[in-house]
Structures are given as structure tokens and as C-alpha cells.
PDB file of N, CA and C in Angstrom:
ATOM      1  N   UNK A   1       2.109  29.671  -7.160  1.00  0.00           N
ATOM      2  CA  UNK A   1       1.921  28.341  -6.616  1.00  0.00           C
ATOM      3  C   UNK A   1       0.656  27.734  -7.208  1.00  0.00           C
ATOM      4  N   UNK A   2       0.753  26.506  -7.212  1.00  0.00           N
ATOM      5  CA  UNK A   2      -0.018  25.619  -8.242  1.00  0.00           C
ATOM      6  C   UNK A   2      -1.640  25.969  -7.361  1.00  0.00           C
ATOM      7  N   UNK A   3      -2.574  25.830  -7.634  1.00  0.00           N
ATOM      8  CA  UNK A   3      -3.768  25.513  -6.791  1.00  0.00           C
ATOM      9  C   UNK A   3      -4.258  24.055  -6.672  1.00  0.00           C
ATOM     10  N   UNK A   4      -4.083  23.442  -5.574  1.00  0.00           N
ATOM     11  CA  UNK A   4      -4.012  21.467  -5.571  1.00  0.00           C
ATOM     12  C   UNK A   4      -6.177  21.192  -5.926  1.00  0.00           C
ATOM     13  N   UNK A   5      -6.561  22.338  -5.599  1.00  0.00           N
ATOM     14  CA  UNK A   5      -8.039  21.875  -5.632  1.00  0.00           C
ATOM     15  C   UNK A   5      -8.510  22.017  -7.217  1.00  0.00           C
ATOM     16  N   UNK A   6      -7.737  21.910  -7.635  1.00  0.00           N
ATOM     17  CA  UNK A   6      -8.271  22.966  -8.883  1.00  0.00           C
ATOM     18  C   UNK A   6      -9.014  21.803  -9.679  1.00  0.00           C
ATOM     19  N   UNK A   7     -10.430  22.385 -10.257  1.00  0.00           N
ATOM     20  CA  UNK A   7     -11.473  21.229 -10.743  1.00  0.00           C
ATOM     21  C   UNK A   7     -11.142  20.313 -12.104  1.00  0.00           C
ATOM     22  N   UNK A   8      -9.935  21.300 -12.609  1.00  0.00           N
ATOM     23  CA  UNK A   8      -9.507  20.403 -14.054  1.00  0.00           C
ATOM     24  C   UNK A   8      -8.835  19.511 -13.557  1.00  0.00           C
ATOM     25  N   UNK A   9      -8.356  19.323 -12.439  1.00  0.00           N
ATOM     26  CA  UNK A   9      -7.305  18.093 -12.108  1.00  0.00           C
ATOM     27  C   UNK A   9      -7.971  17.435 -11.104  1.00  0.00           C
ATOM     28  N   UNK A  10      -9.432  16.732 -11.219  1.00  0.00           N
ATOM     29  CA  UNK A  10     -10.173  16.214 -10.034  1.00  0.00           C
ATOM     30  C   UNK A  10      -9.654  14.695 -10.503  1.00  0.00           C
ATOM     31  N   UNK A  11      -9.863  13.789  -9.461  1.00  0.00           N
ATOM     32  CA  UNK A  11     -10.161  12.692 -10.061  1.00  0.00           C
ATOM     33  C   UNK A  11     -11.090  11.858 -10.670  1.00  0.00           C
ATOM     34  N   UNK A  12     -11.435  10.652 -11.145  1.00  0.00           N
ATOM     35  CA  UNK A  12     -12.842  10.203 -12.022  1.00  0.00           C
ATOM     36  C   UNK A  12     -13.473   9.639 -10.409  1.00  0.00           C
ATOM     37  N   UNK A  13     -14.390   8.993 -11.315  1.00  0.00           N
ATOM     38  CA  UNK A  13     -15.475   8.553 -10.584  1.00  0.00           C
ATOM     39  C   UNK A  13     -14.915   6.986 -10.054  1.00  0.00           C
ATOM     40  N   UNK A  14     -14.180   6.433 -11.066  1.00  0.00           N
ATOM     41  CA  UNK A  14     -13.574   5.065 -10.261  1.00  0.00           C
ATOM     42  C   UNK A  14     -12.764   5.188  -9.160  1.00  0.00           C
ATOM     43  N   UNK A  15     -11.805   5.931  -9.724  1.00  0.00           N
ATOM     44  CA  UNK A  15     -10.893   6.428  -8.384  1.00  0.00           C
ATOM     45  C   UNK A  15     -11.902   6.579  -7.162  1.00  0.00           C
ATOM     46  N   UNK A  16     -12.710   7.273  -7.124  1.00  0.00           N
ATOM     47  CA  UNK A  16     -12.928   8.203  -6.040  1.00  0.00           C
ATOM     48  C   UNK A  16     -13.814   6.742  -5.199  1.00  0.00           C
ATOM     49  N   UNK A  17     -14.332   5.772  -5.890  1.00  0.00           N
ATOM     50  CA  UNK A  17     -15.005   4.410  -5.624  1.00  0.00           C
ATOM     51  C   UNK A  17     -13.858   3.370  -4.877  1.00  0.00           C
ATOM     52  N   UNK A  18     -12.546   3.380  -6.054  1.00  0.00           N
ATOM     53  CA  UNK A  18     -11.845   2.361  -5.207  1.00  0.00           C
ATOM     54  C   UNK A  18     -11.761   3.060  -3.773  1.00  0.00           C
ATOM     55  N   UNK A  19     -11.079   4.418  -3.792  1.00  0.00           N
ATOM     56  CA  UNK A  19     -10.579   4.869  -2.811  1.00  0.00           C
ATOM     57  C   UNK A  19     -11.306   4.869  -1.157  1.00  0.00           C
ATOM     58  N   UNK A  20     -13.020   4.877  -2.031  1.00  0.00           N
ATOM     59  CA  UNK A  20     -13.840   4.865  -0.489  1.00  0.00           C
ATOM     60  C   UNK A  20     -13.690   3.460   0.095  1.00  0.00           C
ATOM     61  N   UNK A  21     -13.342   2.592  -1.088  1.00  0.00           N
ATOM     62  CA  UNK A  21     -13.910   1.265  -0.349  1.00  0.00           C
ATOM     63  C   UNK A  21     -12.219   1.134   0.964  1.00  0.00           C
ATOM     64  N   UNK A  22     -10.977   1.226  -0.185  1.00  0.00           N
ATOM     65  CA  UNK A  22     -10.199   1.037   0.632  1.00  0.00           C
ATOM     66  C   UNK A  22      -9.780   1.916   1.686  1.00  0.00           C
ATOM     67  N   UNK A  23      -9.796   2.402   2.217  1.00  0.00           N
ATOM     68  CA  UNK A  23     -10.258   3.725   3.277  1.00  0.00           C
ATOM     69  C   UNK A  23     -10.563   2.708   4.267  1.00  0.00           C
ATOM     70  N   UNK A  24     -11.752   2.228   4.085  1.00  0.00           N
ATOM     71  CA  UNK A  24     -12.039   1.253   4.896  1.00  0.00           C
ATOM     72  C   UNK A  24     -11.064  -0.062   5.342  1.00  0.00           C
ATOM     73  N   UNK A  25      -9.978  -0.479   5.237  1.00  0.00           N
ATOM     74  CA  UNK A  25      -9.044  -1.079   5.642  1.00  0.00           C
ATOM     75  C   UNK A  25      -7.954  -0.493   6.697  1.00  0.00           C
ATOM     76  N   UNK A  26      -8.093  -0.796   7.738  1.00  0.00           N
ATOM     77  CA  UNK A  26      -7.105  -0.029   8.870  1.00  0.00           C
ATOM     78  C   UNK A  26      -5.682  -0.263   8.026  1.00  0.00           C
ATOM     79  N   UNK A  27      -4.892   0.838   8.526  1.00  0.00           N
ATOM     80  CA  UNK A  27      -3.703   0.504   8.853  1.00  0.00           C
ATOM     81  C   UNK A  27      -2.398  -0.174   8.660  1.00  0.00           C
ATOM     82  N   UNK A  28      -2.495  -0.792   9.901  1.00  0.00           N
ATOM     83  CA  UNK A  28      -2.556  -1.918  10.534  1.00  0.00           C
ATOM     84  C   UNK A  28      -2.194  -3.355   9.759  1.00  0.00           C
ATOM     85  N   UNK A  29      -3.334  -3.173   8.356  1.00  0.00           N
ATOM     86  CA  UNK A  29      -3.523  -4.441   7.794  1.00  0.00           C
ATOM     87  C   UNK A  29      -2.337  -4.835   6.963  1.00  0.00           C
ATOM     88  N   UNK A  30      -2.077  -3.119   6.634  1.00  0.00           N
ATOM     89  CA  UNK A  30      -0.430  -3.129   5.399  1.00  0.00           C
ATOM     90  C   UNK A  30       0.623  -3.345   5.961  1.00  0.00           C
ATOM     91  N   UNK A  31       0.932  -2.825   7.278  1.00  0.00           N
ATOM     92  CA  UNK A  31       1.997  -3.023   7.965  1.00  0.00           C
ATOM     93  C   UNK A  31       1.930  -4.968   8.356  1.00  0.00           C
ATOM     94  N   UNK A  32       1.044  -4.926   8.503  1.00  0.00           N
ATOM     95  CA  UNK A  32       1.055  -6.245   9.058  1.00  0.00           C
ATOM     96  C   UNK A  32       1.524  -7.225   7.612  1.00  0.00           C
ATOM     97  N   UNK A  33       1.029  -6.846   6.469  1.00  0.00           N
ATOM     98  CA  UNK A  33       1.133  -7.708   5.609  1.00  0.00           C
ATOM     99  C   UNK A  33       2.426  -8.021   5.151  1.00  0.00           C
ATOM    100  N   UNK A  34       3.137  -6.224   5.143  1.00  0.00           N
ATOM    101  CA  UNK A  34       4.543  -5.910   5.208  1.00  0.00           C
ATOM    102  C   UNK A  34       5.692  -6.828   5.656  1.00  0.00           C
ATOM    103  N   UNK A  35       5.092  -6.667   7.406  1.00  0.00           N
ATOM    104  CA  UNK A  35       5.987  -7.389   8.143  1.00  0.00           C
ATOM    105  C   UNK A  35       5.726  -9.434   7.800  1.00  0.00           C
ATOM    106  N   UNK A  36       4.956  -9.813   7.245  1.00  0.00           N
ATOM    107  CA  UNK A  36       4.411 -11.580   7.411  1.00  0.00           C
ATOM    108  C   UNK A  36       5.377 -11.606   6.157  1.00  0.00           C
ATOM    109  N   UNK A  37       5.853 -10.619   5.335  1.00  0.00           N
ATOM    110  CA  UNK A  37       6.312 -11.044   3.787  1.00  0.00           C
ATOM    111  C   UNK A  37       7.688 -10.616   4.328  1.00  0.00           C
ATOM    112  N   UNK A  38       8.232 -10.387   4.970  1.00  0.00           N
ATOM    113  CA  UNK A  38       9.418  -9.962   5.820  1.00  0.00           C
ATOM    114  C   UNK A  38      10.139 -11.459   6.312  1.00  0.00           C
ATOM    115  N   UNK A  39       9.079 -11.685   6.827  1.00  0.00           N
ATOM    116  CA  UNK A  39       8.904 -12.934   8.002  1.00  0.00           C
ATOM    117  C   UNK A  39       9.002 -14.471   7.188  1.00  0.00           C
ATOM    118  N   UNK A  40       8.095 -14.347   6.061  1.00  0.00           N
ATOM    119  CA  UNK A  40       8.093 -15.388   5.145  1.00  0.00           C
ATOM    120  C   UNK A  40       9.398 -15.750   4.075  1.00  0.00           C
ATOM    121  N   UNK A  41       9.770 -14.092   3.866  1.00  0.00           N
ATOM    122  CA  UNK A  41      10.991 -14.089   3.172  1.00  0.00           C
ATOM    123  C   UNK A  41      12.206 -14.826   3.928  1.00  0.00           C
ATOM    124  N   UNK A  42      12.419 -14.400   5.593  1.00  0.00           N
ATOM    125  CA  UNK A  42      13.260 -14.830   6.455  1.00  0.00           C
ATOM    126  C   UNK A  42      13.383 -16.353   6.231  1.00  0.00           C
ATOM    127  N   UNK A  43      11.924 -17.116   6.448  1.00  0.00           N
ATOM    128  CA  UNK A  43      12.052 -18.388   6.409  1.00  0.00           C
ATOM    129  C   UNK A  43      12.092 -19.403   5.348  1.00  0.00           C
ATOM    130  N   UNK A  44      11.721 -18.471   3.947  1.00  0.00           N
ATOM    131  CA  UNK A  44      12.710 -19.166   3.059  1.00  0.00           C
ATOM    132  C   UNK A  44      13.623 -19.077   2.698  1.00  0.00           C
ATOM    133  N   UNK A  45      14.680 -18.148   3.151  1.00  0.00           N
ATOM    134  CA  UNK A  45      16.165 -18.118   2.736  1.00  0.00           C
ATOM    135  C   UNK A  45      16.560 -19.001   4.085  1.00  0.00           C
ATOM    136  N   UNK A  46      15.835 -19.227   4.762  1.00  0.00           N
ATOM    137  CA  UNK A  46      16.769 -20.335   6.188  1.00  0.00           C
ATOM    138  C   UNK A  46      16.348 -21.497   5.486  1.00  0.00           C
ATOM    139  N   UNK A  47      15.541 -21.761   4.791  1.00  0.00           N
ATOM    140  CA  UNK A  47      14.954 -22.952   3.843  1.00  0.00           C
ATOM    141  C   UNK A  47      15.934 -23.257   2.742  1.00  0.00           C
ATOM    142  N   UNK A  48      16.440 -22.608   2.199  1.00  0.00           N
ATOM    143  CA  UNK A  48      17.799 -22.491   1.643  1.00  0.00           C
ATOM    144  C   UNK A  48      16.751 -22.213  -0.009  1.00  0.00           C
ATOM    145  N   UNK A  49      15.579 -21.321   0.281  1.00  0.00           N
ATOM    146  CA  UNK A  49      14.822 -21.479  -0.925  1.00  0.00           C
ATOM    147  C   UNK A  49      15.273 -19.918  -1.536  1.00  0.00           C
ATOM    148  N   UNK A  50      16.426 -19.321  -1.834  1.00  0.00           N
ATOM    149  CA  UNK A  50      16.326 -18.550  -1.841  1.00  0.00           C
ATOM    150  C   UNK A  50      16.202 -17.360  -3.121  1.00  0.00           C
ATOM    151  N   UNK A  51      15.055 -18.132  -4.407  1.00  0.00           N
ATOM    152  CA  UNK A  51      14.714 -17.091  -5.178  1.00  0.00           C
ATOM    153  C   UNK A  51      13.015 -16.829  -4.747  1.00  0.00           C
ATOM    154  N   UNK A  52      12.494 -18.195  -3.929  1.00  0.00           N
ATOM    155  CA  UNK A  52      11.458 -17.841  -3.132  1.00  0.00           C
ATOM    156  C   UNK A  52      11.248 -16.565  -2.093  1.00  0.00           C
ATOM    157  N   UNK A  53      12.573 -16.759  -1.503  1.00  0.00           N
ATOM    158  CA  UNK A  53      12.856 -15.626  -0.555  1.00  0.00           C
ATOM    159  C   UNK A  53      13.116 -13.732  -1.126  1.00  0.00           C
ATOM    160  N   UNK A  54      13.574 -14.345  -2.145  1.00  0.00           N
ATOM    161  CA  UNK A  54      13.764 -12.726  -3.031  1.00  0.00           C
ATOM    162  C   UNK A  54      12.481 -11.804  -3.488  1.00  0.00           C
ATOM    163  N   UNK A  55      11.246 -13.100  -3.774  1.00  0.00           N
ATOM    164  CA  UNK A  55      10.316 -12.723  -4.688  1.00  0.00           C
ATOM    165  C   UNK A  55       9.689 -12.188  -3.296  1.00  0.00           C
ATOM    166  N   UNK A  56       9.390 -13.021  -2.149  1.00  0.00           N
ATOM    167  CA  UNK A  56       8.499 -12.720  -1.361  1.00  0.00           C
ATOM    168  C   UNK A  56       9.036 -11.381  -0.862  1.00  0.00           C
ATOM    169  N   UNK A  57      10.210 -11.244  -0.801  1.00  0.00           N
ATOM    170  CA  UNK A  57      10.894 -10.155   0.667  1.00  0.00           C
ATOM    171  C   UNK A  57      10.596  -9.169  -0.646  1.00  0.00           C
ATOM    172  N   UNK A  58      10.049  -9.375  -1.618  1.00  0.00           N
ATOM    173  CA  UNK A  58       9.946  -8.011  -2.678  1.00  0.00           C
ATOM    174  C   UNK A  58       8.653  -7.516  -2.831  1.00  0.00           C
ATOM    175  N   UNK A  59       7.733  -7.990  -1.485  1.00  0.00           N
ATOM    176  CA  UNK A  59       6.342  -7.365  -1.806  1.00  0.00           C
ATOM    177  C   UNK A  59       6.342  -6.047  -0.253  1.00  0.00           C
ATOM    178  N   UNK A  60       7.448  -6.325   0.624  1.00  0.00           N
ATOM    179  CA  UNK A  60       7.156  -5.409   1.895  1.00  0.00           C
ATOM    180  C   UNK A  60       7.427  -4.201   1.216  1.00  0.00           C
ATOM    181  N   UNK A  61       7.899  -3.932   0.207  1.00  0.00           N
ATOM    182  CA  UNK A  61       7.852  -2.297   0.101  1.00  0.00           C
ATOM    183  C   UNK A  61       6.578  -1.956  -0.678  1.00  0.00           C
ATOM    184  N   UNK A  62       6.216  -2.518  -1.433  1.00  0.00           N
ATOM    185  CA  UNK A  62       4.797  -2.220  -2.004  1.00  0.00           C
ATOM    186  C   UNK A  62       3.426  -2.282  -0.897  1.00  0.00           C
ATOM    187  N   UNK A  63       3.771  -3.065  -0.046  1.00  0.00           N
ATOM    188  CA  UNK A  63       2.501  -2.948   0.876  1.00  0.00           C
ATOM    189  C   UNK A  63       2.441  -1.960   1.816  1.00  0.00           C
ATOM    190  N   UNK A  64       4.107  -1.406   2.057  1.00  0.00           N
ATOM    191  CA  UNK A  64       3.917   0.046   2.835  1.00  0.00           C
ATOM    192  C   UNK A  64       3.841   1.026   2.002  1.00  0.00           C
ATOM    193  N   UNK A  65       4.242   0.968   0.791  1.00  0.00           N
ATOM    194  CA  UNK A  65       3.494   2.176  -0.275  1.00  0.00           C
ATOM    195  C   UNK A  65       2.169   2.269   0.051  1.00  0.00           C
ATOM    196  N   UNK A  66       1.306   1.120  -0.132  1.00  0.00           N
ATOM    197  CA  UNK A  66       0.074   0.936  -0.052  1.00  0.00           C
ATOM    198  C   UNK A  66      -0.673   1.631   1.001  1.00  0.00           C
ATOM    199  N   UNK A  67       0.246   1.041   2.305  1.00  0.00           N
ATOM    200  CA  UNK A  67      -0.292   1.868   3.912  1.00  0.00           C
ATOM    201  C   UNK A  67      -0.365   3.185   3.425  1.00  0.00           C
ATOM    202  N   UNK A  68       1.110   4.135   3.076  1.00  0.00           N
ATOM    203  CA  UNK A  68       1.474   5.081   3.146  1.00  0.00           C
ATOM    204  C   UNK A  68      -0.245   5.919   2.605  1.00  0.00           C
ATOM    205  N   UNK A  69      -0.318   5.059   0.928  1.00  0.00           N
ATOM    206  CA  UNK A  69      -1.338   5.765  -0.010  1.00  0.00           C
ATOM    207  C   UNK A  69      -2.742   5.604   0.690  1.00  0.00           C
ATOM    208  N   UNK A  70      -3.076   4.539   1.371  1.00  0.00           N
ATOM    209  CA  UNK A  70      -4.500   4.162   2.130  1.00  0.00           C
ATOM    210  C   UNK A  70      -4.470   5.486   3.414  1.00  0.00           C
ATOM    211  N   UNK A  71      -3.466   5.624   3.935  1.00  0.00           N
ATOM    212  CA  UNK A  71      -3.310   6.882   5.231  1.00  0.00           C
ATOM    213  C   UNK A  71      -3.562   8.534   4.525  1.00  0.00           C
ATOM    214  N   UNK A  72      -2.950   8.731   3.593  1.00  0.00           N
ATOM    215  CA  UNK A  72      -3.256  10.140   2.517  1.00  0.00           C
ATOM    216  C   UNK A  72      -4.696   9.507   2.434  1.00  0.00           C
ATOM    217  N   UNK A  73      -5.208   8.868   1.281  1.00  0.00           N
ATOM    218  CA  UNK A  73      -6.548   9.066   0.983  1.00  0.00           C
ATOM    219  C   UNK A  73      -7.488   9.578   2.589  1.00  0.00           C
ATOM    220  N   UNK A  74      -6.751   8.245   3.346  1.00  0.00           N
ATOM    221  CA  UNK A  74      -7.975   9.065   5.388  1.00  0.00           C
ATOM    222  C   UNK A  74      -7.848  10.296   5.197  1.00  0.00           C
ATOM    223  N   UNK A  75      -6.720  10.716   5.521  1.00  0.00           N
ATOM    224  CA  UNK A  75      -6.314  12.136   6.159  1.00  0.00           C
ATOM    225  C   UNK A  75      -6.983  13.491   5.229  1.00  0.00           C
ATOM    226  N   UNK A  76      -6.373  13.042   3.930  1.00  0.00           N
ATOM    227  CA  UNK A  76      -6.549  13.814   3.103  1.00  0.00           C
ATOM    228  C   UNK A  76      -7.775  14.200   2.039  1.00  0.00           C
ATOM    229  N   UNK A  77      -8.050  13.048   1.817  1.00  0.00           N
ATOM    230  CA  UNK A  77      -9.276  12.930   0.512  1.00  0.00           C
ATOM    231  C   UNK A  77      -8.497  12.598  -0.926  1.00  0.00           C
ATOM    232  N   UNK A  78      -9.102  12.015  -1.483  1.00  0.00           N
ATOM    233  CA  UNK A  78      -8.906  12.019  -2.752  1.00  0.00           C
ATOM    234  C   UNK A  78      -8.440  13.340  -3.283  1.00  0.00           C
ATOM    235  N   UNK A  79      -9.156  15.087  -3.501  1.00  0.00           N
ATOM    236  CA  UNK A  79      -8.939  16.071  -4.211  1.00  0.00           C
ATOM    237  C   UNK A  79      -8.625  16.578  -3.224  1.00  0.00           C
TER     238      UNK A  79
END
């Protein structure tokens, strides 16, 4: 089995910078952003706008990636 700590596979020094800052963002903020691009998408396809509606309703899965990756870095750490 692989060893996950292992020092040849650390990350750099930027990484480990973005990661503290965003750490600092609850939650909360992705889900929420998730659900408003959900919400926004809804009301431009009732708008009958609907390549507006495609583009927007195409950011809720990237912003719960985002949660998902902001919750690992808490829990976990970077290495």
C-alpha cells in the first residue's frame, strides 16, 4: 500500500497558501452558491432565456466540487 504522507509527493508552497486562505470560507458559502445558480438557472428558463439558463445551471456542480475540496482540505490537510 502506497504511503499518502510520503515527502516526494508533498505539495508546493502555493498550494499550501491558496489552501489556508480558502479553509477560511465556511461551507455553507458553496452550497449556498450552488443552490442561487440552481435558482437563477430556474428563472431563466421560466424567462424563456434558455441558453442563459444552461450556462448558469452549469456552475452548481463545480461549486459543490469546490465545497466537497474546501471540506477535505478542513478535515484533512493539504498532505
Amino acid at each position: 500500500m502506497t504511503n499518502l504522507n510520503n515527502p516526494e509527493h508533498s505539495e508546493g508552497n502555493l498550494t499550501k497558501q491558496i489552501e489556508e486562505q480558502t479553509a477560511k470560507i465556511p461551507s455553507t458559502v458553496f452550497l449556498g452558491a450552488a443552490i442561487a445558480a440552481m435558482a437563477i438557472s430556474l428563472t431563466c428558463k421560466l424567462m424563456k432565456k434558455d441558453d442563459k439558463a444552461l450556462f448558469v445551471g452549469q456552475w452548481a456542480a463545480p461549486f459543490l466540487l469546490l465545497g466537497i475540496y474546501n471540506k477535505i482540505v478542513k478535515t484533512n490537510g493539504s498532505d
